[in-house]
N, C-alpha and C. Protein backbone atom coordinates (compact mmCIF):
# COMPACT_ATOMS: atom_id res chain seq x y z
N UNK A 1 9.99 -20.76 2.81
CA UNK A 1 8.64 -20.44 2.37
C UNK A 1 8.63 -19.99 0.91
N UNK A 2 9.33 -19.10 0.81
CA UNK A 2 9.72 -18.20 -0.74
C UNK A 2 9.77 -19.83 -1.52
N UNK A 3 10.54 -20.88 -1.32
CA UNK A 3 11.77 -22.08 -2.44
C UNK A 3 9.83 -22.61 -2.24
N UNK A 4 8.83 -22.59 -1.46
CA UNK A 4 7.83 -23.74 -1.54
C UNK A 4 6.78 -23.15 -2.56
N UNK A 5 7.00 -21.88 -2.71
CA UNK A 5 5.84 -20.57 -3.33
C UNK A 5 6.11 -20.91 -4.55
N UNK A 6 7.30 -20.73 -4.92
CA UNK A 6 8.23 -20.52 -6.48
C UNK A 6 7.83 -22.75 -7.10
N UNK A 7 8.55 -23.18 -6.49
CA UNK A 7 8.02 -24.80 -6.74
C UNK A 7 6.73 -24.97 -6.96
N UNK A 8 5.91 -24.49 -5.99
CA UNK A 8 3.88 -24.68 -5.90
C UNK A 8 3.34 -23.95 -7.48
N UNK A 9 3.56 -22.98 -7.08
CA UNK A 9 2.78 -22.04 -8.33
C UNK A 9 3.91 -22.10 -9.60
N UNK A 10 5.06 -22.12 -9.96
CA UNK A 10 5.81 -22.39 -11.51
C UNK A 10 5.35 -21.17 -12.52
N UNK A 11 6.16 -21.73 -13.15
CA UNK A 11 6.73 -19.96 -13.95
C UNK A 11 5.75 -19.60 -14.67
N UNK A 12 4.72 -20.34 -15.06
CA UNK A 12 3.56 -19.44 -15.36
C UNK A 12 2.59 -18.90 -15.07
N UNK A 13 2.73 -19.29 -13.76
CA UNK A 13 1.89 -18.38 -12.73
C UNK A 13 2.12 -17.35 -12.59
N UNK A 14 3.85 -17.12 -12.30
CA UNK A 14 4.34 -15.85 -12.03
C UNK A 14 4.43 -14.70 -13.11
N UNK A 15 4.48 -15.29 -13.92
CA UNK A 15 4.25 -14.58 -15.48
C UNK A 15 3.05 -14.08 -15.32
N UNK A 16 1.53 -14.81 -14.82
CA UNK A 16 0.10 -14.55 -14.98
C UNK A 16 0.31 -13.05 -13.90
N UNK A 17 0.54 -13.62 -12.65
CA UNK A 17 0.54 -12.65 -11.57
C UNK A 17 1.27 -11.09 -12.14
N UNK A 18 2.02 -11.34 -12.64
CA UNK A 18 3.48 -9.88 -13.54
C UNK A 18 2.27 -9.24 -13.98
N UNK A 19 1.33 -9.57 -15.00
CA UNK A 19 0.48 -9.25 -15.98
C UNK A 19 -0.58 -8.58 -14.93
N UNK A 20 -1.07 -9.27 -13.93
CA UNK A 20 -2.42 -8.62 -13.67
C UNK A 20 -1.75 -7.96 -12.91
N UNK A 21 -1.01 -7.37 -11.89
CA UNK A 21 -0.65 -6.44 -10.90
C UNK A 21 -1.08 -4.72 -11.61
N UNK A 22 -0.75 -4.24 -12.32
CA UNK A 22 -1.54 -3.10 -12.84
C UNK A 22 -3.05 -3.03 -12.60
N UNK A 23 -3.90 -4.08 -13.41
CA UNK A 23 -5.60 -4.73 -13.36
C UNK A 23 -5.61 -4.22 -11.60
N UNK A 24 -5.04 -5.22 -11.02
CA UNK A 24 -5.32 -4.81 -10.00
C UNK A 24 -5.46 -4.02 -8.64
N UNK A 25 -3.96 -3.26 -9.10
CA UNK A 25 -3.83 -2.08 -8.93
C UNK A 25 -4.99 -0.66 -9.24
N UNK A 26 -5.23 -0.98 -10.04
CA UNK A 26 -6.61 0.01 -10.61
C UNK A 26 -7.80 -0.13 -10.02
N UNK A 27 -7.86 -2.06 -9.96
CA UNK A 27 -9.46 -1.83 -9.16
C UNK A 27 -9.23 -1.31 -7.91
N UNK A 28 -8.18 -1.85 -7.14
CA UNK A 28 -7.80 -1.66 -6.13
C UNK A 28 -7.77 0.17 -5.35
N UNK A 29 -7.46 0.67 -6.00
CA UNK A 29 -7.77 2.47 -6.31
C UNK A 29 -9.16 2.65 -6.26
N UNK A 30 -9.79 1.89 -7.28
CA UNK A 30 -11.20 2.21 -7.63
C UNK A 30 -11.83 1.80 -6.52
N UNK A 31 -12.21 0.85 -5.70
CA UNK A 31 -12.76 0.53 -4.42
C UNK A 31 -12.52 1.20 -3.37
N UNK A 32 -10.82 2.05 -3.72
CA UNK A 32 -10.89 2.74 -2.21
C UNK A 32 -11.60 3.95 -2.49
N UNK A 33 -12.04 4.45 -4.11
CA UNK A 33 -12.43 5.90 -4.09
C UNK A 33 -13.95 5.70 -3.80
N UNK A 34 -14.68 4.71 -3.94
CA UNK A 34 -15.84 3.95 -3.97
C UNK A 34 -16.11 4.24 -2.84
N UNK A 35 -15.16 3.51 -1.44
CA UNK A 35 -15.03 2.97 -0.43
C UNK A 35 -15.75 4.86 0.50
N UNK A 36 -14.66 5.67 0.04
CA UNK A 36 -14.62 6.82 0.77
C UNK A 36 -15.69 8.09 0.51
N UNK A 37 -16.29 7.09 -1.03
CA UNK A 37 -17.72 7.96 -1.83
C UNK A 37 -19.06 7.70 -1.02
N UNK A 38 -19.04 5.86 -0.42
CA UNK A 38 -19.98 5.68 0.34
C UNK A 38 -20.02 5.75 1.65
N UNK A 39 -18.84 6.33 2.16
CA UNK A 39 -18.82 6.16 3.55
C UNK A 39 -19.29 7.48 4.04
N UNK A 40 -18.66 8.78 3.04
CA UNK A 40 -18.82 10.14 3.36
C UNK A 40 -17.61 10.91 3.19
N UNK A 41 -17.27 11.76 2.54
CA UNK A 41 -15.63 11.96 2.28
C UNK A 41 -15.39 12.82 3.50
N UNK A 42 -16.34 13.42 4.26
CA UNK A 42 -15.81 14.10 5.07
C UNK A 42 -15.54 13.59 6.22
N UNK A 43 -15.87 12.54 6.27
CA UNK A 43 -15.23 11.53 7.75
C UNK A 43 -13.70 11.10 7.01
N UNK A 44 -13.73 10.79 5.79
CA UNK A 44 -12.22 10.78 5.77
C UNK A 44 -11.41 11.40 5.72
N UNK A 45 -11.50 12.68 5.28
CA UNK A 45 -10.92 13.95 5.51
C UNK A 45 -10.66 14.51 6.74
N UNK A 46 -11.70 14.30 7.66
CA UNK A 46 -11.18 14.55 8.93
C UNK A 46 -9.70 13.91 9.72
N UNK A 47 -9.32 12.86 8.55
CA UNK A 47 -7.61 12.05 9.04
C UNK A 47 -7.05 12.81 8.54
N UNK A 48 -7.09 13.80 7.39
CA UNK A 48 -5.81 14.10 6.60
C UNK A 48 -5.43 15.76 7.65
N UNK A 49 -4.74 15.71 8.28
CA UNK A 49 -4.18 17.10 9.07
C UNK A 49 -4.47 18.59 8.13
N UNK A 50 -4.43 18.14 6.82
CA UNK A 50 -4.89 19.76 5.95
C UNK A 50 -6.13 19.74 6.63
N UNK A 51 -6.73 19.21 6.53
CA UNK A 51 -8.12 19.35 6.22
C UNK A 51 -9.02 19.35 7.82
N UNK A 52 -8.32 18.87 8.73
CA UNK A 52 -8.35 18.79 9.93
C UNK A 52 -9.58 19.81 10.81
N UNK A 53 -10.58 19.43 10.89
CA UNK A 53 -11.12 21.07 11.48
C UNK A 53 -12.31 21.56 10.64
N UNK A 54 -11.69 21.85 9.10
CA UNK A 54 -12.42 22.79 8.22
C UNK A 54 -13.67 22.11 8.29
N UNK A 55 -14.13 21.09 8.27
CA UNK A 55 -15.51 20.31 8.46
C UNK A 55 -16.36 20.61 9.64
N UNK A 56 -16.01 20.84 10.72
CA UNK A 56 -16.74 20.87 11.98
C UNK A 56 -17.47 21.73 11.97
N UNK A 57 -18.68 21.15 12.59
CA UNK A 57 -20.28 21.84 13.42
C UNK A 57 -20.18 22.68 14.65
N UNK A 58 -20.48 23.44 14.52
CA UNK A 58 -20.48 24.16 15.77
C UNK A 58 -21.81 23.79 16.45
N UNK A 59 -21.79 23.73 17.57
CA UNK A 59 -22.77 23.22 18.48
C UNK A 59 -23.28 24.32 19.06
């Protein structure tokens, strides 16, 4: 699979791909902080074990 990837796409692809991995790394960050801005941070916080609790309603 790897010998059909490297043949298909050629060395300047892989050069292109080298270059953007940072780019996309960043947006990639940026959508998840996006992601957790529109969802509600405190539903995601409720995964992280610190934080576990400190959010809850008492009924």
């Amino acid at each position: 699979m790897t010998h059909f990837l490297h043949r298909f796409l050629g060395r300047r692809y892989r050069e292109l791909a080298k270059i953007w991995i940072p780019t996309v790394g960043v947006w990639g960050a940026t959508g998840a902080v996006g992601l957790v801005w529109a969802t509600g941070w405190q539903l995601i916080l409720d995964w992280v074990p610190y934080n576990n609790g400190k959010f809850k309603k008492d009924n």
